[in-house]
N, C-alpha and C. Protein backbone atom coordinates (compact mmCIF):
# COMPACT_ATOMS: atom_id res chain seq x y z
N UNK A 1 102.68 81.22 99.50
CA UNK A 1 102.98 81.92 98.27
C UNK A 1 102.42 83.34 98.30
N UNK A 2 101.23 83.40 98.64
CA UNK A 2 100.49 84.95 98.87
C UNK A 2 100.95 85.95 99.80
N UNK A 3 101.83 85.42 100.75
CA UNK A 3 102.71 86.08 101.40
C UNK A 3 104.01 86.71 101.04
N UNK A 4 104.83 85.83 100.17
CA UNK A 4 105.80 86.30 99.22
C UNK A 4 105.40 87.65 98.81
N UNK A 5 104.08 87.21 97.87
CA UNK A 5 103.70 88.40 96.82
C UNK A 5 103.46 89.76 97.68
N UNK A 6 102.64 89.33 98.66
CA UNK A 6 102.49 90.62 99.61
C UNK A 6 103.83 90.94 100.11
N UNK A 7 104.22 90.62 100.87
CA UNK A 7 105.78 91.16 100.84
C UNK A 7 106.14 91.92 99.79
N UNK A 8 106.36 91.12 98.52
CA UNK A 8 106.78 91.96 97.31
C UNK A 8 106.60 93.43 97.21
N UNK A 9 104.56 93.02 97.32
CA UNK A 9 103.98 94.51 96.60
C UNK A 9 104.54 95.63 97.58
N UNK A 10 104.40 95.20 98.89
CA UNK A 10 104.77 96.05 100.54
C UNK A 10 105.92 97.01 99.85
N UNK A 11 106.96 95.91 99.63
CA UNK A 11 108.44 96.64 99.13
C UNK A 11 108.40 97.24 98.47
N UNK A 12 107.87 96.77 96.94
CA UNK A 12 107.80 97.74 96.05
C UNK A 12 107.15 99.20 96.43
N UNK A 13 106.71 98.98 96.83
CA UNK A 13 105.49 100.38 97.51
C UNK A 13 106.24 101.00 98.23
N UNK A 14 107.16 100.88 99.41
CA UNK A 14 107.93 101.35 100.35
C UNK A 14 108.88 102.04 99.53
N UNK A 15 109.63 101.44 98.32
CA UNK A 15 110.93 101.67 97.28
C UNK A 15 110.57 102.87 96.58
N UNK A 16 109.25 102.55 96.03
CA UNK A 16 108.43 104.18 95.75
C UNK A 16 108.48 105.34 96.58
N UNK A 17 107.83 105.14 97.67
CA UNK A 17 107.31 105.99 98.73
C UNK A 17 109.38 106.87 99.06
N UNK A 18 110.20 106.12 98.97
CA UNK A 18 111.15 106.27 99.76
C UNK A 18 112.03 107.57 98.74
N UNK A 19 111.43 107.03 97.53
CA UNK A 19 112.23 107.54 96.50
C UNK A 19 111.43 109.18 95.76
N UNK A 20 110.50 109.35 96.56
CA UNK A 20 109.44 110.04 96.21
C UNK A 20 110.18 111.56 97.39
N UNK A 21 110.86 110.91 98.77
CA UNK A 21 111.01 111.53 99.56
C UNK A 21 112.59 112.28 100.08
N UNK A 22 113.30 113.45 99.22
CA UNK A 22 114.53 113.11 99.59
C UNK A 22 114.71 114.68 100.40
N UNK A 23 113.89 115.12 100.85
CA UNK A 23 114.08 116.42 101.65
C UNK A 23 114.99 116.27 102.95
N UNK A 24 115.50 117.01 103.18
CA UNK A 24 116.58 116.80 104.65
C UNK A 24 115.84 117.40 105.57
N UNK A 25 116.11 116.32 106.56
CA UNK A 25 115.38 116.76 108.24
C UNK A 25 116.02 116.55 108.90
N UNK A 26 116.19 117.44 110.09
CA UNK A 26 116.70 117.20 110.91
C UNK A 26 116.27 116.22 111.61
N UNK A 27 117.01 115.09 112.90
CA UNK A 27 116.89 113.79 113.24
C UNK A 27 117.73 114.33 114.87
N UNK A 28 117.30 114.50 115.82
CA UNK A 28 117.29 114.54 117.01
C UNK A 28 117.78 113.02 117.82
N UNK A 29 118.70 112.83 117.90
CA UNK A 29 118.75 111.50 119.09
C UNK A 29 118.92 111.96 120.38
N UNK A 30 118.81 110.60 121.07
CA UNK A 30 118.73 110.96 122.86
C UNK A 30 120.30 111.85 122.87
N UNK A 31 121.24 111.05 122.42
CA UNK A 31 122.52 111.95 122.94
C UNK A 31 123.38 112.74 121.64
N UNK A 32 123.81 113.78 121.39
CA UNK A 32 124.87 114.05 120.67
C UNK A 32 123.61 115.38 119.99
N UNK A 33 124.56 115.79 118.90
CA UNK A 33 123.67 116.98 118.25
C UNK A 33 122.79 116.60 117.09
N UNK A 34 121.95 117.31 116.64
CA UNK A 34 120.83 116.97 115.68
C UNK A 34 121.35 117.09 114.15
N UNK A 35 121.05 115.51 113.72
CA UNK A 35 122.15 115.33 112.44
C UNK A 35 120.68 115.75 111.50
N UNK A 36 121.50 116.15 110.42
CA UNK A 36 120.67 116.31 109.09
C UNK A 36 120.72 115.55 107.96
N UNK A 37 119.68 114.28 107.81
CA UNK A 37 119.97 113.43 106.90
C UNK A 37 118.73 113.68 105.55
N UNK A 38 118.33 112.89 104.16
CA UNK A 38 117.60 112.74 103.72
C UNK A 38 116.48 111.79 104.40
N UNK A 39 115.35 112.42 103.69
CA UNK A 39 114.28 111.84 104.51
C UNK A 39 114.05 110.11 104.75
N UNK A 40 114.58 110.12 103.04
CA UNK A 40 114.61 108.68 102.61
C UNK A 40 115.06 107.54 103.39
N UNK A 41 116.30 108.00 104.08
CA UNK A 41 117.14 107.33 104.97
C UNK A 41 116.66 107.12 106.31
N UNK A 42 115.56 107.89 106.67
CA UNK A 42 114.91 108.18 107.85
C UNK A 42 114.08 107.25 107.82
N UNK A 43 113.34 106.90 106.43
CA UNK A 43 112.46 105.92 106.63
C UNK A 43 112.72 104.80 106.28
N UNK A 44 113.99 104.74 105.28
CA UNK A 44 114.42 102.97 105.83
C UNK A 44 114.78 102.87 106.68
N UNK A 45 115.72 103.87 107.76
CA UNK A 45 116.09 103.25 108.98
C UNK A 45 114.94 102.58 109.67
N UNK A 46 113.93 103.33 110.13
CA UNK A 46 112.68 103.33 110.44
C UNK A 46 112.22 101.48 110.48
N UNK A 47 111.90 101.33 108.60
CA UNK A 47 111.47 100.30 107.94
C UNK A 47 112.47 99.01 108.53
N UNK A 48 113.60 99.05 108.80
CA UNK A 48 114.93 98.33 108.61
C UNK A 48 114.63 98.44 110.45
N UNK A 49 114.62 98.91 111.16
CA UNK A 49 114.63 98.91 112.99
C UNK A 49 113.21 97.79 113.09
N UNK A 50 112.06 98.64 112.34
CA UNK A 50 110.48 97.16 112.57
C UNK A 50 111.09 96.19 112.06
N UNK A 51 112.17 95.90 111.18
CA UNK A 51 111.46 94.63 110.63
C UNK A 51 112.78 93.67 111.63
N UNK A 52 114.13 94.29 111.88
CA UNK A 52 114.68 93.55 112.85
C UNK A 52 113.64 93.12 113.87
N UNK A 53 112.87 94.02 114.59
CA UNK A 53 112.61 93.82 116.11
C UNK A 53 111.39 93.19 115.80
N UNK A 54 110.70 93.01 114.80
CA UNK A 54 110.03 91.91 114.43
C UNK A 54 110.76 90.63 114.35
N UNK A 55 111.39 90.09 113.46
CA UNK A 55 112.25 89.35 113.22
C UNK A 55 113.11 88.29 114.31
N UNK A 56 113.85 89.25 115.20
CA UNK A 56 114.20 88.59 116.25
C UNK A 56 112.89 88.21 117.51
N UNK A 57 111.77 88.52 117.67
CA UNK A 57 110.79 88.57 118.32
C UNK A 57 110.03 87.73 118.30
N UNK A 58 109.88 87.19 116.81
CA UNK A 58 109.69 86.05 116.23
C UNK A 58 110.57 85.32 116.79
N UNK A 59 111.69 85.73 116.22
CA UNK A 59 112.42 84.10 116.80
C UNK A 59 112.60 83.57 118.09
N UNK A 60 112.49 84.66 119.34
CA UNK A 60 112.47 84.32 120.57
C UNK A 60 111.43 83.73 120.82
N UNK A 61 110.26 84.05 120.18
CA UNK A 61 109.02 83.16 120.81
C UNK A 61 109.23 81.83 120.08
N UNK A 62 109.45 81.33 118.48
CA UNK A 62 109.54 79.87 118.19
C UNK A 62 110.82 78.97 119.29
N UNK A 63 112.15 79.97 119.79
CA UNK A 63 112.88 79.59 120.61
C UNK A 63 111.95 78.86 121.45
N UNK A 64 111.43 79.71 122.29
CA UNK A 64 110.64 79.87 123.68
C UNK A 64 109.67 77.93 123.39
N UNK A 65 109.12 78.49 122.39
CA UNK A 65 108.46 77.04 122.41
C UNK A 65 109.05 75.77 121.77
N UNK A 66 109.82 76.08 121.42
CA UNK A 66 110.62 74.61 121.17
C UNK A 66 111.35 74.13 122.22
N UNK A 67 111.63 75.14 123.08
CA UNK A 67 112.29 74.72 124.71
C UNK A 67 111.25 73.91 125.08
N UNK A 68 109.72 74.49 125.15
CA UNK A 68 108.81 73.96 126.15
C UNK A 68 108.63 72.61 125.15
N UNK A 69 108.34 72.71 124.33
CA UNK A 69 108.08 71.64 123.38
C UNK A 69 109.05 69.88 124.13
N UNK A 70 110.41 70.16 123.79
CA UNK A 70 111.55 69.36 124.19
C UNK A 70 110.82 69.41 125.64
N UNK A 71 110.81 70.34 126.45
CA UNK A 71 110.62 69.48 127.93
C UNK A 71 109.57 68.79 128.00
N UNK A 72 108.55 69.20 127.48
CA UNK A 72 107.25 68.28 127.55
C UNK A 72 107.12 66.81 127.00
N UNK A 73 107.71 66.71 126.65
CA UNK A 73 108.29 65.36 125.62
C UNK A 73 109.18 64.43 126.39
C-alpha cells in the first residue's frame, strides 16, 4: 500500500515540476537536425524512457527466474 502512495506523491510531484516548465529547447539526436520542443515534453519523454526500461528489466529478470525456478523443480 505505501508504495502506491509513494508512487502517487512521485507523480504528483513530477505533474507539477513538468507543468512549472514550458520553455523550448533545443533537443539534439544522434541523427537528423536539432528539433525544438517544450521542455515539458523533454521530461516526460525522459520520465516515460526510465520507467519503460525499468519495467521491462523487471520483467526479464522475474522471466529469468521462473525459467530457473521450472528447471529446478
Amino acid at each position: 500500500m505505501w508504495k502506491r502512495f509513494l508512487s502517487f506523491v512521485i507523480a504528483v510531484f513530477l505533474v507539477i515540476f513538468i507543468l512549472q516548465n514550458f520553455d523550448i529547447v533545443e533537443m539534439q539526436f544522434i541523427f537528423g537536425p536539432p528539433v525544438q520542443i517544450p521542455l515539458a515534453i523533454a521530461i516526460g519523454i525522459g520520465f516515460l524512457s526510465g520507467y519503460a526500461l525499468s519495467f521491462f528489466s523487471n520483467k526479464i529478470r522475474m522471466f529469468k527466474e521462473r525459467k530457473k525456478n521450472l528447471e529446478a523443480s
